[in-house]
C-alpha atoms as a PDB file:
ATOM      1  CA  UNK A   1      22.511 -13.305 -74.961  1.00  0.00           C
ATOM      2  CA  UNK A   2      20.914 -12.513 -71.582  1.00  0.00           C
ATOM      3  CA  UNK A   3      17.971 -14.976 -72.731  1.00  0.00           C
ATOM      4  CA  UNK A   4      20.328 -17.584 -71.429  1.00  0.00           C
ATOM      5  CA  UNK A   5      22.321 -15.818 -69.204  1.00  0.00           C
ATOM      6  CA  UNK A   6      21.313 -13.625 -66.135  1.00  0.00           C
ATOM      7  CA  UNK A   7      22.877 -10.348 -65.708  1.00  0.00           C
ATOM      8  CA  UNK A   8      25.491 -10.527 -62.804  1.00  0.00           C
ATOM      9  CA  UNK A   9      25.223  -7.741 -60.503  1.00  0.00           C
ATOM     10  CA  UNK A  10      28.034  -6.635 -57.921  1.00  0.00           C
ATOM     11  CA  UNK A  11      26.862  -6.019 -54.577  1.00  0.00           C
ATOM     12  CA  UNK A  12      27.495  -1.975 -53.497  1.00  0.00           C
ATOM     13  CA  UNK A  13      29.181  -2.713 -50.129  1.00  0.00           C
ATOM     14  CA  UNK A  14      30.664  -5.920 -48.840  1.00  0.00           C
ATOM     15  CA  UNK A  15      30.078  -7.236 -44.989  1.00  0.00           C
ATOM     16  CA  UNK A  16      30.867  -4.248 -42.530  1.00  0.00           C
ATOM     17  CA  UNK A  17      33.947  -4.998 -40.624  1.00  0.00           C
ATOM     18  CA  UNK A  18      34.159  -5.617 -37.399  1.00  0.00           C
ATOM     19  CA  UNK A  19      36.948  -4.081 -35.147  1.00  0.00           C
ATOM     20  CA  UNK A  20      39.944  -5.630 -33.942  1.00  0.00           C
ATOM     21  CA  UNK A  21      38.041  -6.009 -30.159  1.00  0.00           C
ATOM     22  CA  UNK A  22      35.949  -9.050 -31.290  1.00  0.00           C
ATOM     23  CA  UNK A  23      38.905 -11.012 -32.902  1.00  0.00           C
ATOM     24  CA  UNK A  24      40.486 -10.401 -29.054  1.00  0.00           C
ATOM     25  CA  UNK A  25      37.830 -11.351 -27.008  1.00  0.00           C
ATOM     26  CA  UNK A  26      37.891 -13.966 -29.110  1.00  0.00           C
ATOM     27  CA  UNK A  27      41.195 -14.713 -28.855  1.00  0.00           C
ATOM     28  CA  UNK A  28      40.749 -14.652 -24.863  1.00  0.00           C
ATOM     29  CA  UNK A  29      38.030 -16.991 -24.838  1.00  0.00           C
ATOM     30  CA  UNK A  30      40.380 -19.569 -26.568  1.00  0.00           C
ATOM     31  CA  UNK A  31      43.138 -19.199 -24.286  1.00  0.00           C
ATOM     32  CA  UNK A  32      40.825 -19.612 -21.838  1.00  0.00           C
ATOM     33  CA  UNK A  33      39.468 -22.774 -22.689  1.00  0.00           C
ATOM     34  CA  UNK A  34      43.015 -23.632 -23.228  1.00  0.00           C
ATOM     35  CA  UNK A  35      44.132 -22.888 -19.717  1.00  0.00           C
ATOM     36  CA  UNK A  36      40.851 -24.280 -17.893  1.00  0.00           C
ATOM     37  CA  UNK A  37      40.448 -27.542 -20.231  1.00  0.00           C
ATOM     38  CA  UNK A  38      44.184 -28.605 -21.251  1.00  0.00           C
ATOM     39  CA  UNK A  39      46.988 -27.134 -19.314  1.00  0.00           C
ATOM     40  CA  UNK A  40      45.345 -26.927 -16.026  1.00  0.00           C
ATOM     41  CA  UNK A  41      44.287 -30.526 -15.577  1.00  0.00           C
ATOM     42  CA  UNK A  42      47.537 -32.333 -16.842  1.00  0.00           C
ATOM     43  CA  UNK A  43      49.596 -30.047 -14.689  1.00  0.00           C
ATOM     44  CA  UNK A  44      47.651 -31.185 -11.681  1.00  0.00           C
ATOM     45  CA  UNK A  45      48.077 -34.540 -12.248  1.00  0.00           C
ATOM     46  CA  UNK A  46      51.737 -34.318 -13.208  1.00  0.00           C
ATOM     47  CA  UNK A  47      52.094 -32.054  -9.817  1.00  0.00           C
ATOM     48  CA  UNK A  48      50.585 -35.297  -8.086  1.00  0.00           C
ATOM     49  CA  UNK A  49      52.675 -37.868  -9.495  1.00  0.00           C
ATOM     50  CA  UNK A  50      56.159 -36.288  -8.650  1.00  0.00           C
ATOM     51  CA  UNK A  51      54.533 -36.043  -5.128  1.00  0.00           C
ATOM     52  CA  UNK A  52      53.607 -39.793  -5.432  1.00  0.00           C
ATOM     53  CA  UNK A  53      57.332 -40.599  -6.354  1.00  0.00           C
ATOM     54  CA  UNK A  54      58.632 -38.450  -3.796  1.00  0.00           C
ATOM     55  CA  UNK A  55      56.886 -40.412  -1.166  1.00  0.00           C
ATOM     56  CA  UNK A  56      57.846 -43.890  -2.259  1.00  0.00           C
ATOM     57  CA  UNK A  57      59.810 -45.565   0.232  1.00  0.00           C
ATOM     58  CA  UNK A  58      60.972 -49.515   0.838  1.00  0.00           C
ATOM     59  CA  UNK A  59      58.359 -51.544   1.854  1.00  0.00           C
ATOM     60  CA  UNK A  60      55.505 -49.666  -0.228  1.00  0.00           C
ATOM     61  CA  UNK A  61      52.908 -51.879  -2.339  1.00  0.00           C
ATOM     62  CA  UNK A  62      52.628 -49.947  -5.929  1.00  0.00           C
ATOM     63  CA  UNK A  63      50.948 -50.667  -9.050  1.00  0.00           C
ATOM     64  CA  UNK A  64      52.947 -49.920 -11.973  1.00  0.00           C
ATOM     65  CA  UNK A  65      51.399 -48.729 -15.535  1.00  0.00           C
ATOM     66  CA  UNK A  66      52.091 -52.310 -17.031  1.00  0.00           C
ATOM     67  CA  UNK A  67      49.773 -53.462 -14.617  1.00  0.00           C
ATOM     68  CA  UNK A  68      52.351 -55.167 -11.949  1.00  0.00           C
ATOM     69  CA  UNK A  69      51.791 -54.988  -8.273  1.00  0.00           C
ATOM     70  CA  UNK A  70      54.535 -55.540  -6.297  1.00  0.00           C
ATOM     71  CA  UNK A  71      56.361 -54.045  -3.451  1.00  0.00           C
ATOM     72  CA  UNK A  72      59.808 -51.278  -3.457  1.00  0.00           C
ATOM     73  CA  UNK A  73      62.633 -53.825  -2.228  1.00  0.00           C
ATOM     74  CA  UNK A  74      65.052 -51.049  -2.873  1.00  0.00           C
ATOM     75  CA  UNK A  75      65.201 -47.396  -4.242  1.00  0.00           C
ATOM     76  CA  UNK A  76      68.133 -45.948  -5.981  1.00  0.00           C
ATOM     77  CA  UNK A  77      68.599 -42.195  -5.923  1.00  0.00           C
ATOM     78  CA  UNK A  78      71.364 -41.680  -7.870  1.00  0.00           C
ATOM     79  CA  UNK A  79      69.337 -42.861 -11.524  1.00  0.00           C
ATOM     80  CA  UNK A  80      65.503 -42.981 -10.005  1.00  0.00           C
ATOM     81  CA  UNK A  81      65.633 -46.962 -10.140  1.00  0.00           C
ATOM     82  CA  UNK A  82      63.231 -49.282  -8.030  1.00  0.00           C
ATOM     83  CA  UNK A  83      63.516 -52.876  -7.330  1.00  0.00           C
ATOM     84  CA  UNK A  84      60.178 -54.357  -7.022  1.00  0.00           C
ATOM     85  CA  UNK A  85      59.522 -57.849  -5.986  1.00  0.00           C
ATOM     86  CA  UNK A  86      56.734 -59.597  -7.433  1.00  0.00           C
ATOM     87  CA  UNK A  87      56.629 -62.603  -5.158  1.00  0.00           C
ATOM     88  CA  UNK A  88      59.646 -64.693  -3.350  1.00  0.00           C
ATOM     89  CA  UNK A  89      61.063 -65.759  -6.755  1.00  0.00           C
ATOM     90  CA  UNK A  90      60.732 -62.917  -8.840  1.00  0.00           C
ATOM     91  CA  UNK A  91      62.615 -58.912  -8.694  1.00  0.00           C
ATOM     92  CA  UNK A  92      62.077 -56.728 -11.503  1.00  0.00           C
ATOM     93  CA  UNK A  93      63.773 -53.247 -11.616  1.00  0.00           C
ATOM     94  CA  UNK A  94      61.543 -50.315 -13.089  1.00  0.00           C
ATOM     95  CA  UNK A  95      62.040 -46.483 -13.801  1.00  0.00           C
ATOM     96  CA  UNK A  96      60.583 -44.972 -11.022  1.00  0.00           C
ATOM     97  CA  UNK A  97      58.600 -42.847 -13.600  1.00  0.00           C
ATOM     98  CA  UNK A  98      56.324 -46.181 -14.668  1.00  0.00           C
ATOM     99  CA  UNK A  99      54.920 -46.845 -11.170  1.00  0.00           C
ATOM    100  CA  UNK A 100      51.261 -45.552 -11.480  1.00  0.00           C
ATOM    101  CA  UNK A 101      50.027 -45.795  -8.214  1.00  0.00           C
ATOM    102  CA  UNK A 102      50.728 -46.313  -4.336  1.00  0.00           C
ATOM    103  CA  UNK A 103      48.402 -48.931  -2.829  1.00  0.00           C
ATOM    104  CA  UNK A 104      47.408 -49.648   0.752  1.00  0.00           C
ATOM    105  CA  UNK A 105      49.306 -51.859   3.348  1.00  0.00           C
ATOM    106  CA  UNK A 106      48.197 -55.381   2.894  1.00  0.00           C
ATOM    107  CA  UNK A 107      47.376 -55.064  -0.810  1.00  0.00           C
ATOM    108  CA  UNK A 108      49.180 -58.456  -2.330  1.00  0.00           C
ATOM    109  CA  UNK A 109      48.177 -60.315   0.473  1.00  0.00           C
ATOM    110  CA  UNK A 110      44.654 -60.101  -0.049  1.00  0.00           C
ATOM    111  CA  UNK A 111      44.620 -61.112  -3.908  1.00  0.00           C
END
């Protein structure tokens, strides 16, 4: 019988364990990454957008995410509403949430 088969032999001791401080450090390491790579960037940029809508006022030239430049005809407060106006003809109103960016004076006028 062992002509065919080799003879199985259990090992005396298994790995050595390693104490609870390396699955912590560990552990630490990943949050960091976390924190430094994650939560840290988007909470920057989120801190700069609700500056960015704070600071709209009538008159400003924004770009929204759909890719619309226009400029803030009026703001309402009361349900954080814009009306934008395209050109003479056209006034969309947009969430003041979807405007991406604020863009210098002058803006529409030079495209």
């Amino acid at each position: 019988m062992s002509l065919f088969i080799s003879q199985a032999h259990a090992a005396a001791e298994g790995a050595p364990e390693q104490g609870g401080f390396s699955f912590i450090f560990m552990m630490v390491i990943f949050a960091a990454i976390f924190y430094f790579m994650i939560y840290r960037p988007q909470a920057r940029r989120s801190k700069e957008h609700k500056g960015l809508m704070d600071n709209l006022g009538k008159g400003d030239e924004v770009l929204t995410q759909g890719g619309l430049i226009g400029r803030i005809v009026k703001i309402s407060d009361e349900n954080d509403y814009v009306q934008i106006e395209l050109n003479e003809n056209n006034v969309i109103v947009l969430k003041k949430d979807f405007i991406s960016a604020a863009l210098p004076k002058g803006t529409i006028k030079s495209i």
